[in-house]
N, C-alpha and C. Protein backbone atom coordinates (compact mmCIF):
# COMPACT_ATOMS: atom_id res chain seq x y z
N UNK A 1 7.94 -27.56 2.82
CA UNK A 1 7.91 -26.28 2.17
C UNK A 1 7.10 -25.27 2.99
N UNK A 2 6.08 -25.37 3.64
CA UNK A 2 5.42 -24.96 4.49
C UNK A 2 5.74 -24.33 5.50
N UNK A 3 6.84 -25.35 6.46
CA UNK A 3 7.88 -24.55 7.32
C UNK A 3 8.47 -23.55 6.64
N UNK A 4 9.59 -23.97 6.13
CA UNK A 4 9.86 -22.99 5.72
C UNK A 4 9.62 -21.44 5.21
N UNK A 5 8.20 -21.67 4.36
CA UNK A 5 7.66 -20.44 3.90
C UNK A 5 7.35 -19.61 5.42
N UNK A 6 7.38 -20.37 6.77
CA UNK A 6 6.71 -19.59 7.77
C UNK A 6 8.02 -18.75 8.85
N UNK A 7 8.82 -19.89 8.31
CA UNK A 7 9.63 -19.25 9.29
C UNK A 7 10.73 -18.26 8.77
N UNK A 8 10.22 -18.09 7.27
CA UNK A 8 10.36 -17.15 6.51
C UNK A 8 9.94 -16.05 6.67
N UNK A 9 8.54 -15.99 6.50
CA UNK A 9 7.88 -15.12 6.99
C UNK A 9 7.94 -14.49 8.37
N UNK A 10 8.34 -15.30 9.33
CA UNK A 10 8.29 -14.39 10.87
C UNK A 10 9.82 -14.07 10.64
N UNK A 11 11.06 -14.72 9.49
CA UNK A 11 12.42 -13.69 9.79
C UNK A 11 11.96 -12.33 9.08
N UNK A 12 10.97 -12.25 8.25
CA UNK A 12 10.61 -11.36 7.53
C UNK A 12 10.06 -10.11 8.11
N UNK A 13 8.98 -10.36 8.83
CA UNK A 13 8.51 -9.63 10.17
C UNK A 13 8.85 -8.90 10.94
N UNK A 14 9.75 -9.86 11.70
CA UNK A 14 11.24 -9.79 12.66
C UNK A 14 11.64 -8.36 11.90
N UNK A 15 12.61 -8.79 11.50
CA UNK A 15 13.58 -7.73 10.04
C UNK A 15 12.49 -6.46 10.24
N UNK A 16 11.30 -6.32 9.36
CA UNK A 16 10.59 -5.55 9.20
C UNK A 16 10.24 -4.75 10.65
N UNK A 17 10.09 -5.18 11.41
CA UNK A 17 9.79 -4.41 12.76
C UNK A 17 11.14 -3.75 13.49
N UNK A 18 12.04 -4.62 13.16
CA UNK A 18 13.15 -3.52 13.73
C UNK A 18 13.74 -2.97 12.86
N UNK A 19 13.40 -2.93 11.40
CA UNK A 19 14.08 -1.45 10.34
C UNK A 19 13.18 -0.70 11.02
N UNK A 20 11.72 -0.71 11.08
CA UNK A 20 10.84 0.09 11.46
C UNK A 20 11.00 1.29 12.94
N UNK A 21 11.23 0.58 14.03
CA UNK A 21 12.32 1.00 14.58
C UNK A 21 13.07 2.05 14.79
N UNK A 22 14.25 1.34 14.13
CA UNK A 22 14.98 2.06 13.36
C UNK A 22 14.83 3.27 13.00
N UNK A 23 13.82 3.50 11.45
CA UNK A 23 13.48 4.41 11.05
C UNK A 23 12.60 5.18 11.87
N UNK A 24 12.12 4.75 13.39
CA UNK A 24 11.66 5.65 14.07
C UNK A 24 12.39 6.80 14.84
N UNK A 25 13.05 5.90 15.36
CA UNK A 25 14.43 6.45 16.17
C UNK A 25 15.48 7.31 15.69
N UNK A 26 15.77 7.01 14.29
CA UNK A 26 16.71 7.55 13.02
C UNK A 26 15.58 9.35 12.66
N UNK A 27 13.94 8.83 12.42
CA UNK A 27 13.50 10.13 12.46
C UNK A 27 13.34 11.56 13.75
N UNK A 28 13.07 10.60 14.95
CA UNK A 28 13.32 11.29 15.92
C UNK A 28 14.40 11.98 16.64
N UNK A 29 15.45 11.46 16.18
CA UNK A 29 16.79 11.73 16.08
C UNK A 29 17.28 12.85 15.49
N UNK A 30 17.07 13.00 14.21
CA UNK A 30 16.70 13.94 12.97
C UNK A 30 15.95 15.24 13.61
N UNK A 31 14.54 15.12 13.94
CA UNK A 31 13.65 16.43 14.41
C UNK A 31 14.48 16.80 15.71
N UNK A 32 15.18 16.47 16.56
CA UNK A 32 15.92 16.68 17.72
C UNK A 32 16.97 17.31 17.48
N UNK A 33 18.14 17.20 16.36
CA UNK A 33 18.87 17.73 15.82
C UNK A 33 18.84 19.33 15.35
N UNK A 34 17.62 18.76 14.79
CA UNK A 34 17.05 20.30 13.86
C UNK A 34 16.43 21.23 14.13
N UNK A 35 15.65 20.56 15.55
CA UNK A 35 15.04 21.51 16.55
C UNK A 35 16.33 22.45 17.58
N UNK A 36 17.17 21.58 17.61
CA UNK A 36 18.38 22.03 19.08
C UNK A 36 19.15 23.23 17.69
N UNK A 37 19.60 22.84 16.35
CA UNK A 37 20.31 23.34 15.81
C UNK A 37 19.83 25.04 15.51
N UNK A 38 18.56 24.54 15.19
CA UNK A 38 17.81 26.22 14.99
C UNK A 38 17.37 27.04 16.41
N UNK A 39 17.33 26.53 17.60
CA UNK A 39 17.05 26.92 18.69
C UNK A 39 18.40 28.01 18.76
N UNK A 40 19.42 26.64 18.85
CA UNK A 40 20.83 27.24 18.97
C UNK A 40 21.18 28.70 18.26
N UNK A 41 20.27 28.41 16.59
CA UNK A 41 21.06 29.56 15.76
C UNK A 41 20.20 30.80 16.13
N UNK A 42 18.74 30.83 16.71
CA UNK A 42 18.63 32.11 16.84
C UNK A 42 19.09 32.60 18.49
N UNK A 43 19.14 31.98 19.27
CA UNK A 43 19.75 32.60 20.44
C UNK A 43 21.33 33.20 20.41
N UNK A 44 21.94 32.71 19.39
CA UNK A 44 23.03 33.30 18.96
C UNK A 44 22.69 34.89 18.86
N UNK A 45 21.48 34.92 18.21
CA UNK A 45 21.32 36.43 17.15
C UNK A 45 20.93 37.22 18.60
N UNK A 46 20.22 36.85 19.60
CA UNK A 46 20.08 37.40 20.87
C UNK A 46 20.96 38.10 21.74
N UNK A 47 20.72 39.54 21.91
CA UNK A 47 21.78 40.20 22.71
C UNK A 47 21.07 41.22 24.23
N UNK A 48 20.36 40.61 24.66
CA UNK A 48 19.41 40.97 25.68
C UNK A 48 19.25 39.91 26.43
N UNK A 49 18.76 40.18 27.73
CA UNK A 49 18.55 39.17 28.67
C UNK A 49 17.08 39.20 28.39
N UNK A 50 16.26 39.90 28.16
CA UNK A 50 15.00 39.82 27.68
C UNK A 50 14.53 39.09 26.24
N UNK A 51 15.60 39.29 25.46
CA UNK A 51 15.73 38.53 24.48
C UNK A 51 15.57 37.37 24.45
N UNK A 52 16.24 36.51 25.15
CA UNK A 52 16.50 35.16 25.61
C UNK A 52 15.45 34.58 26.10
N UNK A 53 15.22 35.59 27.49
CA UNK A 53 13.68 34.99 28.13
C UNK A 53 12.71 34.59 26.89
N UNK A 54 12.62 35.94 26.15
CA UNK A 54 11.22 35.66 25.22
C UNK A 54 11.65 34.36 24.02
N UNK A 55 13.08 34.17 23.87
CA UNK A 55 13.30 32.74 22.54
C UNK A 55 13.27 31.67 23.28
N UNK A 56 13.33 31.88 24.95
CA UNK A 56 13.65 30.61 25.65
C UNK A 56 11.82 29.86 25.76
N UNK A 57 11.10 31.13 26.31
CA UNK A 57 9.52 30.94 26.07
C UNK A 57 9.28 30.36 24.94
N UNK A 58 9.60 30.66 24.16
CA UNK A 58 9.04 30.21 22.53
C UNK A 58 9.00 28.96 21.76
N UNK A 59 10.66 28.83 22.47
CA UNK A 59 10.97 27.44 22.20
C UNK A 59 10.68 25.92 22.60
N UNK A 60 10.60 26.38 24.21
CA UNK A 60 9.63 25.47 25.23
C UNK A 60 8.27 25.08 24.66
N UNK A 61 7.62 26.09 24.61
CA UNK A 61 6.49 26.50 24.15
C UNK A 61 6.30 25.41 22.57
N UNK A 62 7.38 25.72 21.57
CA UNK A 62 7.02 25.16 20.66
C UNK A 62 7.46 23.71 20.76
N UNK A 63 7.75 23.32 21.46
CA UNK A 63 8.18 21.89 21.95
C UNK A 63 7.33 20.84 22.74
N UNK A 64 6.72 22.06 23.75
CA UNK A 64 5.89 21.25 24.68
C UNK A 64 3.87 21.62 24.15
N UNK A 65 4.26 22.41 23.56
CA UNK A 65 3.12 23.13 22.97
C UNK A 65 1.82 23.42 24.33
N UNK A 66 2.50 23.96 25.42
CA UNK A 66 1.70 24.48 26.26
C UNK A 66 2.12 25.88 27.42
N UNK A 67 1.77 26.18 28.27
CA UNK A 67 2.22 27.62 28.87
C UNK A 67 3.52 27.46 29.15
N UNK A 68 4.27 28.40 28.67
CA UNK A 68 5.45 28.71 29.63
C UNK A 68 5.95 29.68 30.74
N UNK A 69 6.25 29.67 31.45
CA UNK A 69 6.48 30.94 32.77
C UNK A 69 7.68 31.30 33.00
N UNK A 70 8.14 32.10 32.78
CA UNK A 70 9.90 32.62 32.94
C UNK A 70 9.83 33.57 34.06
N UNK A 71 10.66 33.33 35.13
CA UNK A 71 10.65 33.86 36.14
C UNK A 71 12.41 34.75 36.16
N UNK A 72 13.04 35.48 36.07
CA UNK A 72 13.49 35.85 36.21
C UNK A 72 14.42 36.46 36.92
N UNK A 73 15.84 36.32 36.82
CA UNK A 73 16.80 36.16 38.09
C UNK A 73 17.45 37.58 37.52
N UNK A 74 17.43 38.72 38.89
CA UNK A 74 18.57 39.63 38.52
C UNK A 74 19.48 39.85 39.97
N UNK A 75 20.38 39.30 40.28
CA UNK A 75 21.24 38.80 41.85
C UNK A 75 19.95 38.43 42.32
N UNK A 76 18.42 38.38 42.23
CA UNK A 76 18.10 37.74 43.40
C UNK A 76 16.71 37.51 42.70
N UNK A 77 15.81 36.43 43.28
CA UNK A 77 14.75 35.49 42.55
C UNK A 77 13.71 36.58 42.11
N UNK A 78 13.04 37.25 41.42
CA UNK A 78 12.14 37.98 41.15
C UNK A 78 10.54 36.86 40.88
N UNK A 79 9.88 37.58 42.08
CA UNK A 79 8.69 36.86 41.93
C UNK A 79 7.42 37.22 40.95
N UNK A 80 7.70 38.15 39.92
CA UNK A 80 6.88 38.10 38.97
C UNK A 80 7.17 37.65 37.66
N UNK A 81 6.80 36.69 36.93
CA UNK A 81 7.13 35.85 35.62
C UNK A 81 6.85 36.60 34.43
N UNK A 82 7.52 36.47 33.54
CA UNK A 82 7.05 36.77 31.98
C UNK A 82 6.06 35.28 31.93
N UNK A 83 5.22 35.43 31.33
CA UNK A 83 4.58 34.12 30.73
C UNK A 83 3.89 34.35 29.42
N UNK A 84 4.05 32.96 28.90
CA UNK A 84 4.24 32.99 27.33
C UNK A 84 2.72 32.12 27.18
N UNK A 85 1.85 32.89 26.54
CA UNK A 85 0.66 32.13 26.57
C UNK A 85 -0.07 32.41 25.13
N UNK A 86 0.65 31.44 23.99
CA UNK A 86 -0.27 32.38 22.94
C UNK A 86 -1.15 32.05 22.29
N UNK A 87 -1.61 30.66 23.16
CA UNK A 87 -2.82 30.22 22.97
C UNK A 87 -4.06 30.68 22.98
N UNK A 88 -3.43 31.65 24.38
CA UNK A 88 -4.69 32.47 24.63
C UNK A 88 -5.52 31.61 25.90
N UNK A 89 -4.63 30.43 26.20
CA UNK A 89 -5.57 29.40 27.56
C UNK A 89 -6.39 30.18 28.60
N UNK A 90 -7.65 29.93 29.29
CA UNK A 90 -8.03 30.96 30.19
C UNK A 90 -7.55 30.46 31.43
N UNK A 91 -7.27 31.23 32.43
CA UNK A 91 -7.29 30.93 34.25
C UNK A 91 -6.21 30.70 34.07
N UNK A 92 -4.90 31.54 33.58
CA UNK A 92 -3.42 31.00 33.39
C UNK A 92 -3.30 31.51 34.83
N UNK A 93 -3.81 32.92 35.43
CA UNK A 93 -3.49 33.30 36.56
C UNK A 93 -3.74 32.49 37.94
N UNK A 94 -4.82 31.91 38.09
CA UNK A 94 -4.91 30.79 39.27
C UNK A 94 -4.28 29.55 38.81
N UNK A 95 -4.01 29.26 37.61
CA UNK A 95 -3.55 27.92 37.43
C UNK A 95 -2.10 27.82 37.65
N UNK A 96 -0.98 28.85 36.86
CA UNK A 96 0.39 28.99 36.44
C UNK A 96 0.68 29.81 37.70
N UNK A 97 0.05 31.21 38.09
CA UNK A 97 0.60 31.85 38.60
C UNK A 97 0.21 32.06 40.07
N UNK A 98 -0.18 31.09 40.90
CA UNK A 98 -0.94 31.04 42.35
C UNK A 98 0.49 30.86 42.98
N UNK A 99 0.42 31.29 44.45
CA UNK A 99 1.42 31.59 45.14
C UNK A 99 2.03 30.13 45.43
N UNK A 100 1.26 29.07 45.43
CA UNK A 100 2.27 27.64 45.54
C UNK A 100 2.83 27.72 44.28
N UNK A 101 2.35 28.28 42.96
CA UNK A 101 3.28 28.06 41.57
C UNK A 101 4.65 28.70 42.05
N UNK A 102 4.69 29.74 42.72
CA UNK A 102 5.31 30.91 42.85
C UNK A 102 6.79 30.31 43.69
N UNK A 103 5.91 29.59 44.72
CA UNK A 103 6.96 28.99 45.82
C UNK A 103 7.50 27.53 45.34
N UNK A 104 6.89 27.14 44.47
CA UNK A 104 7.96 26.28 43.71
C UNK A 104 9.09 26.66 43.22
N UNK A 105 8.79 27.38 42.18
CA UNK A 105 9.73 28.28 41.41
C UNK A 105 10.89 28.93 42.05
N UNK A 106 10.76 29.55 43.64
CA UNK A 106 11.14 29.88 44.29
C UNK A 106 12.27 28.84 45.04
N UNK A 107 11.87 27.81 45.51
CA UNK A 107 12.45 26.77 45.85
C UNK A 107 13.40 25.91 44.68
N UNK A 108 12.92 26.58 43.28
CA UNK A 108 14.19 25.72 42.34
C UNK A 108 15.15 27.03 42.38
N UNK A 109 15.07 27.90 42.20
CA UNK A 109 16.28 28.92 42.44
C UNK A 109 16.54 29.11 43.83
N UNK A 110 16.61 28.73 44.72
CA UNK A 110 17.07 28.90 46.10
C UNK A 110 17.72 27.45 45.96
N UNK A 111 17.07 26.13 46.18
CA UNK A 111 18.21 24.99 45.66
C UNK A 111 18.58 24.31 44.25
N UNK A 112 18.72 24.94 43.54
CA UNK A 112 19.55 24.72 42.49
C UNK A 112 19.07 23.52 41.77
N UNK A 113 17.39 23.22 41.91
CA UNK A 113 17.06 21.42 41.55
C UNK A 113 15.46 21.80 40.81
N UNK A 114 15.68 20.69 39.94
CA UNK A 114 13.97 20.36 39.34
C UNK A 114 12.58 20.61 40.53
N UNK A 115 11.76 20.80 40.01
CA UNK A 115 10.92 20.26 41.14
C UNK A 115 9.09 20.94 40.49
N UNK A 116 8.25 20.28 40.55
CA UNK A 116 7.03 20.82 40.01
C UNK A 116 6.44 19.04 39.48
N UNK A 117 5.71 19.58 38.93
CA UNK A 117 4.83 18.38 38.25
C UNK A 117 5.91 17.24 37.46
N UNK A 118 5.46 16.09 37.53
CA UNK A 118 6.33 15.25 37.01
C UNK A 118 7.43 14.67 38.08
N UNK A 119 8.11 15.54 38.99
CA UNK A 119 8.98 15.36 39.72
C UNK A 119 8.67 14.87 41.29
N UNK A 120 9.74 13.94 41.66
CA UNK A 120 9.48 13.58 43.71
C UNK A 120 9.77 14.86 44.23
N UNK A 121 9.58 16.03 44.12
CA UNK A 121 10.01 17.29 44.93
C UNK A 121 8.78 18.12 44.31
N UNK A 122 7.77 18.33 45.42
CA UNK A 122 6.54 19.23 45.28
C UNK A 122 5.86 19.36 44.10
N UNK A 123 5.41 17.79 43.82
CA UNK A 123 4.71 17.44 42.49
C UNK A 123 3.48 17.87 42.71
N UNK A 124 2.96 18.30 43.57
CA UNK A 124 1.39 19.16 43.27
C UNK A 124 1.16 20.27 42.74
N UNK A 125 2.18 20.47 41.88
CA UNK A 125 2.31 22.09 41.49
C UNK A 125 2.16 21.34 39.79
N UNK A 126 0.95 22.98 39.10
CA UNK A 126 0.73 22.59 37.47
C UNK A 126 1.60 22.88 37.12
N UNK A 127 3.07 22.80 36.84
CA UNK A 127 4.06 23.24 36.12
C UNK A 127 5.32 22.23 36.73
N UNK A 128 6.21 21.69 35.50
CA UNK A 128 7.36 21.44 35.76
C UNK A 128 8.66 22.64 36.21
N UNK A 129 8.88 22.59 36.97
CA UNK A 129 10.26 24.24 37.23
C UNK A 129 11.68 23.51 36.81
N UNK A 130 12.47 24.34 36.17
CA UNK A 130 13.73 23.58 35.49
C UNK A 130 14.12 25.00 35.71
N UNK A 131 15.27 25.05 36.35
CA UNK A 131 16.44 26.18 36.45
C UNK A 131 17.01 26.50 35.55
N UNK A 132 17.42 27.60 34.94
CA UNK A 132 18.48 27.49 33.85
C UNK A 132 19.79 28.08 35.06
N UNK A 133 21.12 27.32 34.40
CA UNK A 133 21.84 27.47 35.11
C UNK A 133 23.43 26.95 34.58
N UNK A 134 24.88 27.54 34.42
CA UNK A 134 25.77 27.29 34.37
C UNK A 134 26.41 27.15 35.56
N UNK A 135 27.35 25.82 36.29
CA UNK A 135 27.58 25.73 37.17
C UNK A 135 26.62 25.90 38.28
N UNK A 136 26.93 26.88 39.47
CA UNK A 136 26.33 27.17 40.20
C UNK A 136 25.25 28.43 39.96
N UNK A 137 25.24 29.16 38.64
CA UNK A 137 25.05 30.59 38.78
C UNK A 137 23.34 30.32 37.88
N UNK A 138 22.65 31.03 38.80
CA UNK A 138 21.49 30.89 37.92
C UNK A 138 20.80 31.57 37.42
N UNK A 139 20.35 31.64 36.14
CA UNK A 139 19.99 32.72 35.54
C UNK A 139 18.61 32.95 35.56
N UNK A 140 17.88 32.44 35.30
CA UNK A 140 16.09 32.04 35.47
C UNK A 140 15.67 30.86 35.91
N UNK A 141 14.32 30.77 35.96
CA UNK A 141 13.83 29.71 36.35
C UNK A 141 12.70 29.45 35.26
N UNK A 142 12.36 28.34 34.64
CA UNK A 142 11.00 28.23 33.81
C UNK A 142 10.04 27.21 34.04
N UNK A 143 8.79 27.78 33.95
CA UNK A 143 8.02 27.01 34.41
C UNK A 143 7.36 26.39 33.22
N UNK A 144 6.89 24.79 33.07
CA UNK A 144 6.71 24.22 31.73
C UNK A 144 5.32 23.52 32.18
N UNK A 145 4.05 24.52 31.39
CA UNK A 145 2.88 23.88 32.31
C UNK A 145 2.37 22.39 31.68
N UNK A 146 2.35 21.51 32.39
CA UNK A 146 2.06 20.24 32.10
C UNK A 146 0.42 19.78 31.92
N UNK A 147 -0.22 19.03 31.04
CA UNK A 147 -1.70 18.88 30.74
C UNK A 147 -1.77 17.56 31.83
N UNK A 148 -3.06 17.69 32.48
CA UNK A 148 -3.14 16.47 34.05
C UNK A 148 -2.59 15.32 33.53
N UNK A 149 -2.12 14.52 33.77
CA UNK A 149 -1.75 13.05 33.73
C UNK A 149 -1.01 12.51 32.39
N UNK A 150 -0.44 13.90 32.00
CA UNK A 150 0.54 14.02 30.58
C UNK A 150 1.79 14.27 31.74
N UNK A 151 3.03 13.05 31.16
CA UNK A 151 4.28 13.63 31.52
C UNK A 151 4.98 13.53 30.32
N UNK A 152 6.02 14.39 30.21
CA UNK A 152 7.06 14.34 29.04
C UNK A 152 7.63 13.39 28.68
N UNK A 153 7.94 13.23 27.23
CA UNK A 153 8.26 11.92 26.92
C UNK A 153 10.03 11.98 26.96
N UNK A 154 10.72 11.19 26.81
CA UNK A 154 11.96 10.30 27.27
C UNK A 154 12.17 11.97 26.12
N UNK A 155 12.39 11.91 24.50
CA UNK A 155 13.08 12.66 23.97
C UNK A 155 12.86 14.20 24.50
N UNK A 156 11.80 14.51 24.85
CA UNK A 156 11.12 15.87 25.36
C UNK A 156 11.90 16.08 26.43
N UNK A 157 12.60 15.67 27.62
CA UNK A 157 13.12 15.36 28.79
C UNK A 157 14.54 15.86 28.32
N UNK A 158 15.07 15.24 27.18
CA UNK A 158 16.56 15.45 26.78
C UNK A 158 16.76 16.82 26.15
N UNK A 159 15.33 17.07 25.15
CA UNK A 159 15.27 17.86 24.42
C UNK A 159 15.80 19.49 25.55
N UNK A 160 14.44 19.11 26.44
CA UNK A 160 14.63 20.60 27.29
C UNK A 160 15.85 20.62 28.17
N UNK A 161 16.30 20.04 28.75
CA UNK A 161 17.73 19.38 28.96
C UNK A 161 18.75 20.10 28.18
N UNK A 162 18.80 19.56 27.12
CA UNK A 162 20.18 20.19 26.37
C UNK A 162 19.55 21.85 25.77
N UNK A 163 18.57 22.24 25.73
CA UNK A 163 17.72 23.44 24.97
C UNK A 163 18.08 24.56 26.29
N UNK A 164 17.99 23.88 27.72
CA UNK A 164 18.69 24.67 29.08
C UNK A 164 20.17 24.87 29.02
N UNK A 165 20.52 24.00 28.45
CA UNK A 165 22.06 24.18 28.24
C UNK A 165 22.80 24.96 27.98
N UNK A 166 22.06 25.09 26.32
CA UNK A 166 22.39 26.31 25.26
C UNK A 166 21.60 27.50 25.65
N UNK A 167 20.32 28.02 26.27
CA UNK A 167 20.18 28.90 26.99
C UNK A 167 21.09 29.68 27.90
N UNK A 168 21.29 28.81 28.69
CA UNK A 168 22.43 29.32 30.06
C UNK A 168 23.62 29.47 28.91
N UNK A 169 23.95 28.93 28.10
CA UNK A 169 25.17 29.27 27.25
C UNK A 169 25.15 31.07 26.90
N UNK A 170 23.89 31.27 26.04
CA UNK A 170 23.74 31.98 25.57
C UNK A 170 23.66 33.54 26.87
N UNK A 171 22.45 32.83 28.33
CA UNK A 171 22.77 33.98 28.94
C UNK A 171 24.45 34.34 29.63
N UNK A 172 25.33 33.48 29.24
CA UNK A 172 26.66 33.02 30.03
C UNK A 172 27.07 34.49 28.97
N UNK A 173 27.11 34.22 27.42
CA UNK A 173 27.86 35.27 27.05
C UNK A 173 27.27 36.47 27.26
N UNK A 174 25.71 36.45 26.80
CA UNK A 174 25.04 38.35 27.30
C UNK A 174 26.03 38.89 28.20
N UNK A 175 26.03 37.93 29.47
CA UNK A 175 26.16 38.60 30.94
C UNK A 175 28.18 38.93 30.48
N UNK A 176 28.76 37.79 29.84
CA UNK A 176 30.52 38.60 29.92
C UNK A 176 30.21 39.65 28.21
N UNK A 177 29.49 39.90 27.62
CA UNK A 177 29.84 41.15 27.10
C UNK A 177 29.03 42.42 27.98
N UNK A 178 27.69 42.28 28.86
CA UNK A 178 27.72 43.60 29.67
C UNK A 178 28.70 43.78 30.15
N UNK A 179 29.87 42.68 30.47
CA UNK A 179 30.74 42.96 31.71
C UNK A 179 31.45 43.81 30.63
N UNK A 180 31.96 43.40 30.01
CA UNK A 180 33.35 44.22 28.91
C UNK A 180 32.86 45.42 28.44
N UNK A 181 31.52 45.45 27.96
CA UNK A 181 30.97 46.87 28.18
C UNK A 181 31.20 47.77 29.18
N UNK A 182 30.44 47.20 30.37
CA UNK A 182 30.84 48.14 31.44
C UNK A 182 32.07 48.88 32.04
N UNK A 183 33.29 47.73 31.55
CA UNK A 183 34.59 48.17 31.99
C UNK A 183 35.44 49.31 30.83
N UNK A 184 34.88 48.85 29.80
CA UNK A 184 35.43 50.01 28.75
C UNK A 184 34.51 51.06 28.86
């Protein structure tokens, strides 16, 4: 009876640790959904390229809960950033905005690739750089400042991932209704 009650108990366990699991994955799943869905619905309401920058800041921001830097593409890399700081952090300017931040940033809109903290491509820089970009065409660049020896976690990675997606979506249409504007 003894056995049994034990090996009862560890199917019990067992069971119990992977509903658990489960219900982790099932909740994280859930806040990922609901985060991308409302991201999605107010960049809809956005009809500015400035617009965007400032929901794209916000959103990062409320995700990663630290500086963001939007650098800004108009035909060609503009080296001064909007940055989203509403923490209020001090030394954002030598930290975020020093001329190696600059030439990172620079180097993800000139080749079209990740590269900053976290990444094998000029990881001495305080900021992750993630392009926003449809196809080849790129619209900004953002910088996602990282805390020392904090890297993003697996869902955070997907999160900003698909959150670039629907960005570049969103600057994809701004840019074809200036066009239809302009031509009428």
């Amino acid at each position: 009876m003894l056995i049994v009650m034990v090996i009862v108990s560890f199917t019990i366990n067992l069971l119990q640790s992977k509903l658990k699991k489960e219900k982790d994955f099932a909740s994280s799943h859930a806040y990922s959904m609901d985060f991308l869905l409302q991201a999605s619905q107010r960049l809809q309401l956005m009809s500015s390229y400035e617009d965007i920058m400032q929901e794209t800041c916000y959103q990062l921001h409320k995700l990663i809960k630290n500086v963001v830097s939007f650098y800004p593409v108009n035909k060609e890399f503009i080296p001064k950033p909007y940055v989203y700081n509403p923490q209020k952090l001090p030394n954002i300017e030598t930290f975020y905005l020093s001329k190696k931040e600059m030439t990172v940033a620079k180097w993800v809109y000139t080749n079209n690739k990740n590269a900053g903290a976290s990444t094998n491509t000029l990881s001495d820089a305080n900021a992750l750089y993630l392009s926003i970009r449809k196809n080849n065409h790129v619209y900004g660049v953002v910088g996602i400042g990282l805390s020392p020896n904090k890297d993003l976690t697996t869902n955070q990675s997907l999160l900003i991932k698909t959150l670039l997606n629907e960005i570049s979506l969103a600057f994809d249409s701004t840019a074809k209704h200036d066009f239809k504007e302009n031509i009428l």
